[in-house]
C-alpha atoms as a PDB file:
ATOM      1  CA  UNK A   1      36.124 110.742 135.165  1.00  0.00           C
ATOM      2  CA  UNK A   2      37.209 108.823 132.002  1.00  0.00           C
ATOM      3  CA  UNK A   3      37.199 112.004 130.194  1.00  0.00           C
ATOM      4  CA  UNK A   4      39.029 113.531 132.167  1.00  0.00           C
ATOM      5  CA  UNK A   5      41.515 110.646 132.445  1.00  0.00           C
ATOM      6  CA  UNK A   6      41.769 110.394 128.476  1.00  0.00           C
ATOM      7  CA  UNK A   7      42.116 114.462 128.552  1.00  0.00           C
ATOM      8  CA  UNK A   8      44.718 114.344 130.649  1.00  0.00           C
ATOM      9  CA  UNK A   9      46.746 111.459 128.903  1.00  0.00           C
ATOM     10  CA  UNK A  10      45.731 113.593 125.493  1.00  0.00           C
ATOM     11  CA  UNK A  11      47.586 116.982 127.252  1.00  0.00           C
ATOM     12  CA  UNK A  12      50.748 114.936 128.442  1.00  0.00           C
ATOM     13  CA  UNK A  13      51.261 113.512 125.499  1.00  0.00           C
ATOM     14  CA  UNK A  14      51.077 116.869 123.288  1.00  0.00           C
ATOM     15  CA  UNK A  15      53.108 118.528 125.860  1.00  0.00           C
ATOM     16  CA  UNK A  16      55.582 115.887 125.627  1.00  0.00           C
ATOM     17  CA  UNK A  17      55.409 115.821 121.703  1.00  0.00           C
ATOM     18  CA  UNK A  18      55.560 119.934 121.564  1.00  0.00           C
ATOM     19  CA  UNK A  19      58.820 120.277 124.212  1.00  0.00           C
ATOM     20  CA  UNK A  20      61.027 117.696 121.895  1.00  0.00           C
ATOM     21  CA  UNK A  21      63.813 119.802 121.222  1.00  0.00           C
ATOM     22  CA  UNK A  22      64.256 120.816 117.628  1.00  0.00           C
ATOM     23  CA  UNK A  23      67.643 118.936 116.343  1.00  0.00           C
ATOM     24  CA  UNK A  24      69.226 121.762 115.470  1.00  0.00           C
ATOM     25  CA  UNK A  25      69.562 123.446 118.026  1.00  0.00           C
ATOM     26  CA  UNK A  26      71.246 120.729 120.287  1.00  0.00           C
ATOM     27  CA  UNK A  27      74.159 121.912 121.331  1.00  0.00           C
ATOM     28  CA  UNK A  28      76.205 118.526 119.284  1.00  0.00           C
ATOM     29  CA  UNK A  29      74.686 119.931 116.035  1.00  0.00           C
ATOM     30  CA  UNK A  30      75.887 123.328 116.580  1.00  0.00           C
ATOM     31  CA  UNK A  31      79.099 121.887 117.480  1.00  0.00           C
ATOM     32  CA  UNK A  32      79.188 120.421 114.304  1.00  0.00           C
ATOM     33  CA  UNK A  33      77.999 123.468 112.432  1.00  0.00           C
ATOM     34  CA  UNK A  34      81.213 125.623 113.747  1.00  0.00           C
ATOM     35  CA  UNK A  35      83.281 122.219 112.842  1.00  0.00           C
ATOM     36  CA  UNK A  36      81.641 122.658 108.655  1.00  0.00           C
ATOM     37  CA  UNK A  37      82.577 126.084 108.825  1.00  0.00           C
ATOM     38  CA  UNK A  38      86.152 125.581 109.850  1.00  0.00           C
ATOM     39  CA  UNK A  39      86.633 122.706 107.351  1.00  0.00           C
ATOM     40  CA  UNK A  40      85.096 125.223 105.008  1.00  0.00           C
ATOM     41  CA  UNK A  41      88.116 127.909 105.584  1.00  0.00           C
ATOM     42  CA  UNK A  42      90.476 124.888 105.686  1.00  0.00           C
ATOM     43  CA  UNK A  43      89.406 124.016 102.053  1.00  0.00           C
ATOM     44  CA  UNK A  44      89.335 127.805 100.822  1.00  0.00           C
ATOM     45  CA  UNK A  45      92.784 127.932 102.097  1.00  0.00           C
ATOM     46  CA  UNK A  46      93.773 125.312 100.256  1.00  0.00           C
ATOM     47  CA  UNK A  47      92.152 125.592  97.137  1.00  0.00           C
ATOM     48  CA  UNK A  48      93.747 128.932  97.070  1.00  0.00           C
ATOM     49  CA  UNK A  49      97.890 127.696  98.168  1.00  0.00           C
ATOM     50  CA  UNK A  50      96.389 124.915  95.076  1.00  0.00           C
ATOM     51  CA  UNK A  51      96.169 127.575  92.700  1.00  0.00           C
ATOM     52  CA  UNK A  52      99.492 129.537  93.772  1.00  0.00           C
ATOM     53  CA  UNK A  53     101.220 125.887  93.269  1.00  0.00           C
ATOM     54  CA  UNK A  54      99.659 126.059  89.708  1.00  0.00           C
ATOM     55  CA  UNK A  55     100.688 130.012  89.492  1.00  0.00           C
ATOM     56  CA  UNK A  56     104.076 128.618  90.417  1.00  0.00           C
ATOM     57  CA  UNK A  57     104.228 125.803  88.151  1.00  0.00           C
ATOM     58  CA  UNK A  58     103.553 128.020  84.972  1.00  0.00           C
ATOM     59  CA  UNK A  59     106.262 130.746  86.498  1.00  0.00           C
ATOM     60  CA  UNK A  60     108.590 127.400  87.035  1.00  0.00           C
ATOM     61  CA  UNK A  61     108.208 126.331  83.432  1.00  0.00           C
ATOM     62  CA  UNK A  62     108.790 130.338  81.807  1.00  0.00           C
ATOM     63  CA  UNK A  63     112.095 130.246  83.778  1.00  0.00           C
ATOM     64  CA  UNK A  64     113.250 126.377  82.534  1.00  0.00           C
ATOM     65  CA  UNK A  65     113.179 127.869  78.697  1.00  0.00           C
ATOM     66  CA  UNK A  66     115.578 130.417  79.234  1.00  0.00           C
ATOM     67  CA  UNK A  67     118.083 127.444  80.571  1.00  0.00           C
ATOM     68  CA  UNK A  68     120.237 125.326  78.156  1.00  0.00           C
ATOM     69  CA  UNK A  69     120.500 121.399  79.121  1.00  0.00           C
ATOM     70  CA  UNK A  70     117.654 122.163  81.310  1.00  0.00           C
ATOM     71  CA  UNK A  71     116.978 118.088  81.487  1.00  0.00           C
ATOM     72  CA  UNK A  72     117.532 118.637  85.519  1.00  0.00           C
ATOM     73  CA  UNK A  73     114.482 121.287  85.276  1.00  0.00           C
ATOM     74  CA  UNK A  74     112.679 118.898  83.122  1.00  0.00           C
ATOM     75  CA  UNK A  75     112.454 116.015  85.707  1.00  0.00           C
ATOM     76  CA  UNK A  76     111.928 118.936  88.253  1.00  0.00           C
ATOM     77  CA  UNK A  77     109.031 120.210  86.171  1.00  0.00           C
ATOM     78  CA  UNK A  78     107.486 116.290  85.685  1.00  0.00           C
ATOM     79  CA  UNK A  79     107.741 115.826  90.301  1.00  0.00           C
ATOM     80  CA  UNK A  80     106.460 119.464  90.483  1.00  0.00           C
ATOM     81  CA  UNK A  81     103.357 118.312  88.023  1.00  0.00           C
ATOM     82  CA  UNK A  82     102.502 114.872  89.437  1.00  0.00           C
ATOM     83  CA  UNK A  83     102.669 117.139  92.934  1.00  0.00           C
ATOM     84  CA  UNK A  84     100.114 119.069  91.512  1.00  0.00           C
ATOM     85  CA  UNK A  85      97.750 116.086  90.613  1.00  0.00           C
ATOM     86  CA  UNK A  86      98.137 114.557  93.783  1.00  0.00           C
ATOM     87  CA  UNK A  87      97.304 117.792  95.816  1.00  0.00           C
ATOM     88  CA  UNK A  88      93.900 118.340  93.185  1.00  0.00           C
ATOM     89  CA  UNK A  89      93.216 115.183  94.457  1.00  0.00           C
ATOM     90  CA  UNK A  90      93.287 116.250  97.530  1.00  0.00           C
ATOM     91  CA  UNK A  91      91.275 119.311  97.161  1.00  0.00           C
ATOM     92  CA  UNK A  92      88.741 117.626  95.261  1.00  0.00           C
ATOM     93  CA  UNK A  93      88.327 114.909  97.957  1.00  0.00           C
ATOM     94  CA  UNK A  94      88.238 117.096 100.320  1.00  0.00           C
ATOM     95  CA  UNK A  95      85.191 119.053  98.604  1.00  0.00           C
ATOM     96  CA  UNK A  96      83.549 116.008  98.414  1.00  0.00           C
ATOM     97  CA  UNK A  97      84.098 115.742 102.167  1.00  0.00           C
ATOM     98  CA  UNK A  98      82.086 119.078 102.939  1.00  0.00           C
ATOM     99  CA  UNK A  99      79.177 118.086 100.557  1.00  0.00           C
ATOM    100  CA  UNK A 100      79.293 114.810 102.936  1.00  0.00           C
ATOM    101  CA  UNK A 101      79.147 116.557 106.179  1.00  0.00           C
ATOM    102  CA  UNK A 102      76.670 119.652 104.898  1.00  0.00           C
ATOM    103  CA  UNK A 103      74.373 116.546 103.550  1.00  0.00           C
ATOM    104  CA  UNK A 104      74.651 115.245 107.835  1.00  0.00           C
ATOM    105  CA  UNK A 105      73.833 118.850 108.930  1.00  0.00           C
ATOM    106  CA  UNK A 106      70.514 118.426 106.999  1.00  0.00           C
ATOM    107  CA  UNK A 107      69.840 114.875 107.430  1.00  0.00           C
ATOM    108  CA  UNK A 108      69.967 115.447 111.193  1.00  0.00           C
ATOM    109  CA  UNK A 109      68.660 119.009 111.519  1.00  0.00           C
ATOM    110  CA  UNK A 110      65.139 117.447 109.600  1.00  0.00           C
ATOM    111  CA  UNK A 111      64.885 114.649 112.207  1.00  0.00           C
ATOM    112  CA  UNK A 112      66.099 111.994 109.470  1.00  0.00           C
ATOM    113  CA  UNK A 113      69.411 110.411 111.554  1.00  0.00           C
ATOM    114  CA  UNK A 114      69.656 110.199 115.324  1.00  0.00           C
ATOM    115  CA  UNK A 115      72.106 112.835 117.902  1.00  0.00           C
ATOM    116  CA  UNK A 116      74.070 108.962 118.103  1.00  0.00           C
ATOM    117  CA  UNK A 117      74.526 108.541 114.477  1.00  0.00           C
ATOM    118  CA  UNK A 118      74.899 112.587 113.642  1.00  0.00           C
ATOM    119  CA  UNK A 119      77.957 112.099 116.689  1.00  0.00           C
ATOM    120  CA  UNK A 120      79.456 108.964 115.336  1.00  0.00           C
ATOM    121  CA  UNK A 121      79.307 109.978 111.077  1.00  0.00           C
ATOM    122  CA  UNK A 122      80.693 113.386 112.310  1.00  0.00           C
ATOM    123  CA  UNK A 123      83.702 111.957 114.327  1.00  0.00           C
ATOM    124  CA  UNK A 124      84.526 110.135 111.111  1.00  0.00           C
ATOM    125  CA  UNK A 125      84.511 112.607 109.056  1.00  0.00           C
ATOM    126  CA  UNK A 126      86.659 115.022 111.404  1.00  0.00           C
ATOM    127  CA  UNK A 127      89.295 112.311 111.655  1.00  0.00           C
ATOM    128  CA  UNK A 128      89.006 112.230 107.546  1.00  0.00           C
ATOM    129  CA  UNK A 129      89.361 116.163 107.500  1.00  0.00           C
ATOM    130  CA  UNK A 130      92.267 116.120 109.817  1.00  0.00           C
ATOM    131  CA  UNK A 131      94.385 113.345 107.682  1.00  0.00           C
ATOM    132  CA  UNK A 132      93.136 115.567 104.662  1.00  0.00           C
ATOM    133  CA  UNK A 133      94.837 118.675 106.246  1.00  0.00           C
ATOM    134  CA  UNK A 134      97.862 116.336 107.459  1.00  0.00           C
ATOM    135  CA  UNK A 135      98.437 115.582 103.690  1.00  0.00           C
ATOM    136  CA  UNK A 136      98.162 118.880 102.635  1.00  0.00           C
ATOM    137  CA  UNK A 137     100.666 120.062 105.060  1.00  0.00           C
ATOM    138  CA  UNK A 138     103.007 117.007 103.715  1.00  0.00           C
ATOM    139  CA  UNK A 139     102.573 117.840 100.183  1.00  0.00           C
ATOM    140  CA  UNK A 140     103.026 121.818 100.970  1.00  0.00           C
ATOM    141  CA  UNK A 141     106.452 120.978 102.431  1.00  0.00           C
ATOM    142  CA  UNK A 142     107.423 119.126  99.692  1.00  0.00           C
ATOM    143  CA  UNK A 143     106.223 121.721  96.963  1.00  0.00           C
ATOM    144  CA  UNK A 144     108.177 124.286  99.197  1.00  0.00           C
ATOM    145  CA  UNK A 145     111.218 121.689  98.559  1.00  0.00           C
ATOM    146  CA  UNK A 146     110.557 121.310  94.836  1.00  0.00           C
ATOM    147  CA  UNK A 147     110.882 124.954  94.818  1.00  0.00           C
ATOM    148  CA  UNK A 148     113.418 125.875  96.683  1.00  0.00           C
ATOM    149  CA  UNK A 149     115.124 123.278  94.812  1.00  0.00           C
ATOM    150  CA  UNK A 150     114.473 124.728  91.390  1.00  0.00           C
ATOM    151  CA  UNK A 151     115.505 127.932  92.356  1.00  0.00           C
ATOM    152  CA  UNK A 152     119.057 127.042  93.589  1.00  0.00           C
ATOM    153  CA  UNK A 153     119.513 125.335  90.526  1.00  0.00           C
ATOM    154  CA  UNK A 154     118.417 128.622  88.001  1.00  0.00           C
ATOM    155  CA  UNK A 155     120.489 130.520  90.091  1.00  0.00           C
ATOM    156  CA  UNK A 156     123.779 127.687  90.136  1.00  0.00           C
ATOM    157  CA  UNK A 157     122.725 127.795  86.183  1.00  0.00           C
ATOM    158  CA  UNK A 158     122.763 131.365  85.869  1.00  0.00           C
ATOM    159  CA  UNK A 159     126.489 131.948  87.747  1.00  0.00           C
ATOM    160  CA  UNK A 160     127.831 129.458  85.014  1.00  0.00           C
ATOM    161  CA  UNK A 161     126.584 130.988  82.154  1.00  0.00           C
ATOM    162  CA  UNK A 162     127.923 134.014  83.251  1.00  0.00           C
ATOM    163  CA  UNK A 163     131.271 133.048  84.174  1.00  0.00           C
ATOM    164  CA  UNK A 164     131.313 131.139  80.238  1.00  0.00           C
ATOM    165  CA  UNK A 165     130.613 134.435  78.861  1.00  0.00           C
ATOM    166  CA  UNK A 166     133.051 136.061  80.971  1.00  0.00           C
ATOM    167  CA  UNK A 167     135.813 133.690  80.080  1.00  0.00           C
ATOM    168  CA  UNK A 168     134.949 134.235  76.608  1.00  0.00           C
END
């Protein structure tokens, strides 16, 4: 009878050990996986409007040396360029932010960090990745600005060099 007893606490146990559910595939840590691979897209997209603002910058500067007294442009060029270190920033922060939350995916997929802590790390770095896309919104708007800017003054430039060489 104590055999059978010890046999029986032996079974339950391994059938209790063998049915814990493999961590990742609780439905929070797929959750999470569809979360990495949005914030994944979210930083492709704006690594690439990163590099157009850098595309832009270079095109910006080409068109400033074809202006005389282009001081204006120059001070338009310098906001346009500390822009563009603020948004690398950004994008490199925001890198660092994946590597965080790929580094959670495997810390709790082996077992290593609890469903609690995986939830509560994860909801911080969400809130993180939203103000991270808030700010690049912000700083797109205000590159758009810079821009827009720029090219109002090339073309207000333009019109008066061609009504000096018209009155000439």
């Amino acid at each position: 009878m104590k055999t059978l007893s010890k046999l029986t606490i032996i079974a339950t146990v391994l059938l209790f050990v063998s049915c814990k559910q493999n961590p990742a595939q609780a439905p929070e840590h797929l959750a999470m996986v569809e979360k990495h691979k949005e914030m994944e897209t979210s930083h492709e997209a704006m690594a690439k409007e990163h590099s157009t603002m850098k595309d832009g910058h270079q095109e910006m500067i080409a068109a400033h040396k074809t202006i005389e007294n282009d001081s204006i442009h120059v001070i338009t060029e310098k906001k346009h360029m500390a822009l563009l270190g603020k948004h690398g920033k950004l994008i490199e922060a925001h890198k660092a932010l994946i590597e965080k939350h790929a580094a959670l995916e495997t810390k709790h997929a082996s077992g290593e960090i609890t469903l609690e802590q995986m939830t509560s790390e994860h909801a911080s770095m969400e809130e993180e990745h939203n103000n991270m896309e808030k700010e690049h919104e912000q700083i797109a708007a205000e590159h758009k600005q810079i821009t827009e800017e720029d090219q109002k003054m090339i073309i207000e430039d333009q019109e008066k060099a061609t009504e000096e060489n018209s009155d000439q």
